[in-house]
Protein backbone atom coordinates (compact mmCIF):
# COMPACT_ATOMS: atom_id res chain seq x y z
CA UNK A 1 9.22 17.79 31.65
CA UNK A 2 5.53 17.86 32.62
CA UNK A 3 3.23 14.50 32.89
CA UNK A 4 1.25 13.93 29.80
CA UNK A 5 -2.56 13.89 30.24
CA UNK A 6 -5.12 11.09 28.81
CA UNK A 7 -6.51 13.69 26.62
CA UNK A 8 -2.80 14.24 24.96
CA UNK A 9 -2.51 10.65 25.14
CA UNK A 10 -5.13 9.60 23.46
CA UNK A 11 -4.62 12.51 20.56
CA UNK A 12 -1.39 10.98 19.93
CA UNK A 13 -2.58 7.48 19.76
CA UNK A 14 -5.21 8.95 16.96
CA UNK A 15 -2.81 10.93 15.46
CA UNK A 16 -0.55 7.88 15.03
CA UNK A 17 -3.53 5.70 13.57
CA UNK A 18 -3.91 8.79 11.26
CA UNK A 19 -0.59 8.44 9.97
CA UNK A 20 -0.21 5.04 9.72
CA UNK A 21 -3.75 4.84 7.71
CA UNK A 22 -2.43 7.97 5.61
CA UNK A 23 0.35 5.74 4.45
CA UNK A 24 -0.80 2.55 4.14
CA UNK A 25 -4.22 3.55 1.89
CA UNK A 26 -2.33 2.90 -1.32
CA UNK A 27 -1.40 -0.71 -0.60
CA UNK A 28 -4.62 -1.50 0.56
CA UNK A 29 -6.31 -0.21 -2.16
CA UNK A 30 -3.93 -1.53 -4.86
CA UNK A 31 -4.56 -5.38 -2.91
CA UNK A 32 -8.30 -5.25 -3.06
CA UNK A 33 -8.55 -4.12 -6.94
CA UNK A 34 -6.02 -6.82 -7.40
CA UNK A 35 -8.25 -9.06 -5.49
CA UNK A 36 -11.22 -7.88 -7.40
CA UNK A 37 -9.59 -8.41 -10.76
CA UNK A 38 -8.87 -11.83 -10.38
CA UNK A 39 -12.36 -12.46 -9.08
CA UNK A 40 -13.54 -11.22 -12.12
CA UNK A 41 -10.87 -12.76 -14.49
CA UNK A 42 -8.92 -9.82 -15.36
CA UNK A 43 -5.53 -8.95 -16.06
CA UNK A 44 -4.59 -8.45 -11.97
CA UNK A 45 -2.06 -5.60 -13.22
CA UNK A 46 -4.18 -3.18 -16.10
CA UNK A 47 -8.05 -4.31 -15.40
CA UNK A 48 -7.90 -5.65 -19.61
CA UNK A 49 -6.69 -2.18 -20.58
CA UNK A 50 -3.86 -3.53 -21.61
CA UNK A 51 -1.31 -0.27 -20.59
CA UNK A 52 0.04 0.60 -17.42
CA UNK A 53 0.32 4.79 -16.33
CA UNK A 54 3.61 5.83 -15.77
CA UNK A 55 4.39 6.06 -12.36
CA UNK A 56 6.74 8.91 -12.81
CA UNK A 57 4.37 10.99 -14.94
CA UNK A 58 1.19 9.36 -12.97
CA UNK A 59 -0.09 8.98 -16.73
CA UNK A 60 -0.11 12.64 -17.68
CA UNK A 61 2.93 12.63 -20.34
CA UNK A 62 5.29 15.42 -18.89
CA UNK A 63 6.67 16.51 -15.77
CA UNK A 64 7.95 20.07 -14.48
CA UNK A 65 11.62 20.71 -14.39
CA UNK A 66 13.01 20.22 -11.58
CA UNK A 67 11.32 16.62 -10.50
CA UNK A 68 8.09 16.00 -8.33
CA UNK A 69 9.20 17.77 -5.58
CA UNK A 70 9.35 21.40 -6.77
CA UNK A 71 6.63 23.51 -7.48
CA UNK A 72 5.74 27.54 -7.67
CA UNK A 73 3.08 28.13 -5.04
CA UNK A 74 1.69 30.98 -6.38
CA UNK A 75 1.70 29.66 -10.31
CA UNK A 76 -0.35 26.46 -8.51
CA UNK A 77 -2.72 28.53 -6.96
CA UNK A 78 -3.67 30.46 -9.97
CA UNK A 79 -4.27 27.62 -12.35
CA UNK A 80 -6.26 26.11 -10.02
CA UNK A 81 -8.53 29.09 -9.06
CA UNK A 82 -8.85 30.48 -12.36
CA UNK A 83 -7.60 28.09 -14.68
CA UNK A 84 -5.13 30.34 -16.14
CA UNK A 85 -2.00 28.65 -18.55
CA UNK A 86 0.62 28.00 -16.30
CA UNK A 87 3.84 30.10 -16.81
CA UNK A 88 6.47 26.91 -15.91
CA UNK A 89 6.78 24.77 -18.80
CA UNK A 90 6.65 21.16 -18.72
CA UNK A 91 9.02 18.77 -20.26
CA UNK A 92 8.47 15.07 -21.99
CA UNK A 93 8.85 12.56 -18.90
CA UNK A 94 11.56 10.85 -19.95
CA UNK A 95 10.45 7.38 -18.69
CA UNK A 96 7.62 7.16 -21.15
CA UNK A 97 9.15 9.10 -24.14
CA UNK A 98 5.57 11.57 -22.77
CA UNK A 99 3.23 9.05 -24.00
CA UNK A 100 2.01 8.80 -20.34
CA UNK A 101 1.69 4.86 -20.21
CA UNK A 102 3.21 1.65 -20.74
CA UNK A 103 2.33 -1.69 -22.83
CA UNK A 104 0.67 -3.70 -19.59
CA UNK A 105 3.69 -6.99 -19.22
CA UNK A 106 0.67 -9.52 -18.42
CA UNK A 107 -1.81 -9.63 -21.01
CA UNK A 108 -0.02 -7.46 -24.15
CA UNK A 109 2.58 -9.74 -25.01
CA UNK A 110 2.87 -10.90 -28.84
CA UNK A 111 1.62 -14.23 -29.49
């Protein structure tokens, strides 16, 4: 194995801080609207909407078959580009009965 340069060193120490960033952006931005929220006296979980999105759904009220992680690359492409119907049908998410949210737990409770 060859020695590793300071150049390649230092582009995997970025690369690294990349990634970690990359991952971590969606804790760090759910604690400062939390933060925010209570500074303003808010519901910390909805903002006073008083619903949640579903986080299987991400609010939208179906899902395609086959769960998050499949997808038809060149179906994608074309409703994006020409925002053609999509030929793979979509199906009620079935954590939400397809409504898309939730009743928020903090601040909608009956009286």
């Amino acid at each position: 194995m060859e020695n590793i340069t300071a150049s390649e060193l230092a582009g995997f120490g970025v690369g690294t801080l990349l990634l970690c960033a990359t991952i971590a952006a969606p804790r760090v931005d759910s604690f400062i609207s939390t933060s925010q929220r209570r500074s303003l006296g808010m519901c910390t979980k909805c903002g006073d909407l008083k619903m949640i999105a579903c986080s299987k759904c991400k609010g939208v009220g179906s899902v395609k078959p086959g769960g998050s992680f499949s997808f038809n690359l060149v179906d994608d492409l074309y409703q994006s580009f020409w925002g053609g119907e999509s030929n793979v049908r979509s199906i009620a998410c079935t954590n939400c009965q397809g409504r898309g949210h939730f009743s928020c737990p903090n601040c909608s409770k009956l009286p």
